[in-house]
Protein backbone atom coordinates (compact mmCIF):
# COMPACT_ATOMS: atom_id res chain seq x y z
CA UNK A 1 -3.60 -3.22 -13.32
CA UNK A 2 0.07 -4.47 -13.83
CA UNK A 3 2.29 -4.54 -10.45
CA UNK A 4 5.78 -4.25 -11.04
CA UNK A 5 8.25 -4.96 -8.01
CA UNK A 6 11.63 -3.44 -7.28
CA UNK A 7 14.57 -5.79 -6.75
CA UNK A 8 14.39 -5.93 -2.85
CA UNK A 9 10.31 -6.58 -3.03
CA UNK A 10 11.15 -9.59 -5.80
CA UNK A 11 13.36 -10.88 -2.80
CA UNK A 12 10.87 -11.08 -0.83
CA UNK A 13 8.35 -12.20 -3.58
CA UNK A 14 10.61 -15.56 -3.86
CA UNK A 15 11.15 -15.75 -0.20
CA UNK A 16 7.18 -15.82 0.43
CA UNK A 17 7.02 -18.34 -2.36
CA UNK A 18 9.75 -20.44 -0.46
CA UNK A 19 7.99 -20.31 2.74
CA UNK A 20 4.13 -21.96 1.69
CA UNK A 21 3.54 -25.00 -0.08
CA UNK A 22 0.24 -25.33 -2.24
CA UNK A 23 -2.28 -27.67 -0.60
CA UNK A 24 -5.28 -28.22 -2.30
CA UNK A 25 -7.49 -25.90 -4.50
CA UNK A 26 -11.13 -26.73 -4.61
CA UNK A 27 -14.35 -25.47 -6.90
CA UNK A 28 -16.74 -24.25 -3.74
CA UNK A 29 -19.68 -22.67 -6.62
CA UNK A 30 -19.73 -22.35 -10.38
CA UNK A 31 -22.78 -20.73 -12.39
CA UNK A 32 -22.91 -20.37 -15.97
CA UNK A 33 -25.46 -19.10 -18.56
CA UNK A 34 -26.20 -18.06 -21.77
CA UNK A 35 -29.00 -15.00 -22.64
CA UNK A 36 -30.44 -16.49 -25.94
CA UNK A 37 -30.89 -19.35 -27.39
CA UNK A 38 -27.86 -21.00 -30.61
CA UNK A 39 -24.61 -20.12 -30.97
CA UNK A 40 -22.93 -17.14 -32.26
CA UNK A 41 -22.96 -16.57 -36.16
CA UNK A 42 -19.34 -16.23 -37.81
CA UNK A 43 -19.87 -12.86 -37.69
CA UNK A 44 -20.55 -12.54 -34.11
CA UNK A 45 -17.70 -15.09 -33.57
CA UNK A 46 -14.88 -13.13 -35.08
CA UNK A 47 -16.34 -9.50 -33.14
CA UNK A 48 -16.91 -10.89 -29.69
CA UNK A 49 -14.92 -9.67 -26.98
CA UNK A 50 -14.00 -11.96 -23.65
CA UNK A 51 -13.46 -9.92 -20.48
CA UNK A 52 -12.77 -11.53 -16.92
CA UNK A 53 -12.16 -10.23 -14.10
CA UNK A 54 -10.69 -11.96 -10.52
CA UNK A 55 -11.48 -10.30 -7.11
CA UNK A 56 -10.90 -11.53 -3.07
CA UNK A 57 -12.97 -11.93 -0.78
CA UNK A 58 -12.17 -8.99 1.81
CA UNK A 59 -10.70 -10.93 4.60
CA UNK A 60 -8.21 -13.29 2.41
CA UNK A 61 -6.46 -14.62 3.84
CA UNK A 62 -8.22 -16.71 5.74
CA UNK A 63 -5.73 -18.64 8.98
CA UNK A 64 -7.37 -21.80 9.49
CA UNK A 65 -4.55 -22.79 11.81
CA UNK A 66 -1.55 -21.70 12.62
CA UNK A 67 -0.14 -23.41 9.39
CA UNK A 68 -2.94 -23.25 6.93
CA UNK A 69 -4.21 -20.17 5.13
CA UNK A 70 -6.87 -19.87 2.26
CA UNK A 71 -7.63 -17.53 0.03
CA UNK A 72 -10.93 -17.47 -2.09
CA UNK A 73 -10.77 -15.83 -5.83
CA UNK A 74 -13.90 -15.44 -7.53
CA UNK A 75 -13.84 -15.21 -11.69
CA UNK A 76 -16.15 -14.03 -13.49
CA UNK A 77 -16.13 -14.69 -16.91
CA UNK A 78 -18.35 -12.94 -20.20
CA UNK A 79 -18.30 -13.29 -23.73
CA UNK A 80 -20.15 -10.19 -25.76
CA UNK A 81 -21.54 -9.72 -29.27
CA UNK A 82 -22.41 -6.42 -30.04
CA UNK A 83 -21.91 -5.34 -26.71
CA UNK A 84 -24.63 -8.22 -25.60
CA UNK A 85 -23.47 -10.11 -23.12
CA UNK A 86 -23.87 -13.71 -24.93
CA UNK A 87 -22.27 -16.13 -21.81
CA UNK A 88 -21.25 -15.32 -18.34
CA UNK A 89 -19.57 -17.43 -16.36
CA UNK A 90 -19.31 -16.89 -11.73
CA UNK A 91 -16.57 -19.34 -10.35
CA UNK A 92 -16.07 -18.95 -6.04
CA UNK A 93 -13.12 -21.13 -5.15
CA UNK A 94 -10.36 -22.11 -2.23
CA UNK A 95 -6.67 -21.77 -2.49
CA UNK A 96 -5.19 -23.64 0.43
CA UNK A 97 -1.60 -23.40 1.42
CA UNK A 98 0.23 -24.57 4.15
CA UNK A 99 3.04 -22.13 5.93
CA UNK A 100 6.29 -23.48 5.89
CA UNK A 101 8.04 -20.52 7.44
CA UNK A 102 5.24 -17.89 9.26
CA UNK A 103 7.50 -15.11 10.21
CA UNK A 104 8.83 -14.89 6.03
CA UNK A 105 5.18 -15.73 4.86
CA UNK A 106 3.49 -12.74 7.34
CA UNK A 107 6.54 -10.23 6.80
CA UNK A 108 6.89 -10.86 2.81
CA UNK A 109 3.05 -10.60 2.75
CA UNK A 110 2.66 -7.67 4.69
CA UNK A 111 4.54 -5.47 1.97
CA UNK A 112 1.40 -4.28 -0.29
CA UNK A 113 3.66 -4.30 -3.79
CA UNK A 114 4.66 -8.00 -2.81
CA UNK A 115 0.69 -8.81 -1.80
CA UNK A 116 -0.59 -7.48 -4.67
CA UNK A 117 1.78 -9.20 -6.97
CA UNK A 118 1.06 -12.40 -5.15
CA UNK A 119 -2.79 -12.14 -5.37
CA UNK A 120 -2.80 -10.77 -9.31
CA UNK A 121 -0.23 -12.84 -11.10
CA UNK A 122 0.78 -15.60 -8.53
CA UNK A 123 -2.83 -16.88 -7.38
CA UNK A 124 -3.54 -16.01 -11.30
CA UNK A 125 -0.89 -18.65 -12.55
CA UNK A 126 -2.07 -21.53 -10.36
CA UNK A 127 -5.85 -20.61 -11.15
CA UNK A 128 -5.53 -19.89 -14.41
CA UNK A 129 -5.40 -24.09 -15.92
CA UNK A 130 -8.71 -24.81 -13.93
CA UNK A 131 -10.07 -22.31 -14.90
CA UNK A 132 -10.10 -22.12 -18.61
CA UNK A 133 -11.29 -25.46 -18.28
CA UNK A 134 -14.39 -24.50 -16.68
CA UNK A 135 -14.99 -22.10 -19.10
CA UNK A 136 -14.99 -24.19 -22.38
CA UNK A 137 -16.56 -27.23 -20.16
CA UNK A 138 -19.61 -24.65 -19.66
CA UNK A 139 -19.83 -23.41 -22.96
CA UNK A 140 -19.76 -26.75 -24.34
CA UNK A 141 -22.87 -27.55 -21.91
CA UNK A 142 -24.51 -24.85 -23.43
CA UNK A 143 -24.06 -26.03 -27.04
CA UNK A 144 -21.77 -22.61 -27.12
CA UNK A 145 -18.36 -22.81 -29.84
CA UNK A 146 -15.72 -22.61 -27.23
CA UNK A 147 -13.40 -19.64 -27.33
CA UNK A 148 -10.06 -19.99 -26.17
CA UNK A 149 -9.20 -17.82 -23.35
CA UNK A 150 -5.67 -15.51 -23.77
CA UNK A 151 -2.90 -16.75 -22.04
CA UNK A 152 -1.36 -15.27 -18.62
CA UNK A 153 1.76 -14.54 -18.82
């Protein structure tokens, strides 16, 4: 689901980003398995497929104060042979910001092309590090081959 913005919602794209200031990002719950036990054969190494898939908790964002807000992706992450799932991977986490400007922050947020952009490829971007970390960390814990995750662009 690709969101493109028109010139006057990329305005107010880079005024929203001009008006928080990233404050912390924490892990809050990871879980991780794998359905059998080894690794994947070269064979099922060069045909298995990674999907993932990042999704908001209903209410984000969350207004802690008046100048805090959170928001709290969840990843999940799994690696199939054969259409087997062979590795999944549930990550809950907190993106903490603090509000430099409200009135730009709640107005540039509150149009749905700039929201959605922020939430897919913005919250994405800062995730995205952290994330692929967590995956290969797992999946060396499970005496898994890591596979490198595609880049977000």
């Amino acid at each position: 689901m690709s969101v493109e913005l028109s010139t006057t919602e990329k305005e107010q794209f880079a005024a929203l980003i001009q008006a928080i200031h990233l404050q912390d990002i924490q892990v809050l719950d990871v879980h991780y398995r794998k359905s059998r036990l080894g690794d994947l054969n070269e064979k099922e190494k060069s045909e298995a497929k990674i999907s993932w898939q990042q999704s908001f908790s209903q209410n984000d964002p969350l207004s802690l104060d008046d100048n805090v807000i959170v928001f709290r992706p969840k990843y999940n992450f799994s690696l199939k042979s054969n259409e087997e799932e062979f590795f999944h991977l549930t990550m809950i986490t907190i993106v903490r910001f603090k509000i430099k400007d409200k009135q730009v922050f709640e107005s540039a947020l509150g149009l749905e092309p700039v929201k959605k952009f922020f939430y897919e490829k913005q919250i994405l971007k800062i995730m995205y590090p952290l994330l692929r970390q967590h995956v290969i960390d797992s999946m060396s814990r499970l005496s898994i081959s890591p596979f490198t995750l595609p880049l977000v662009i």
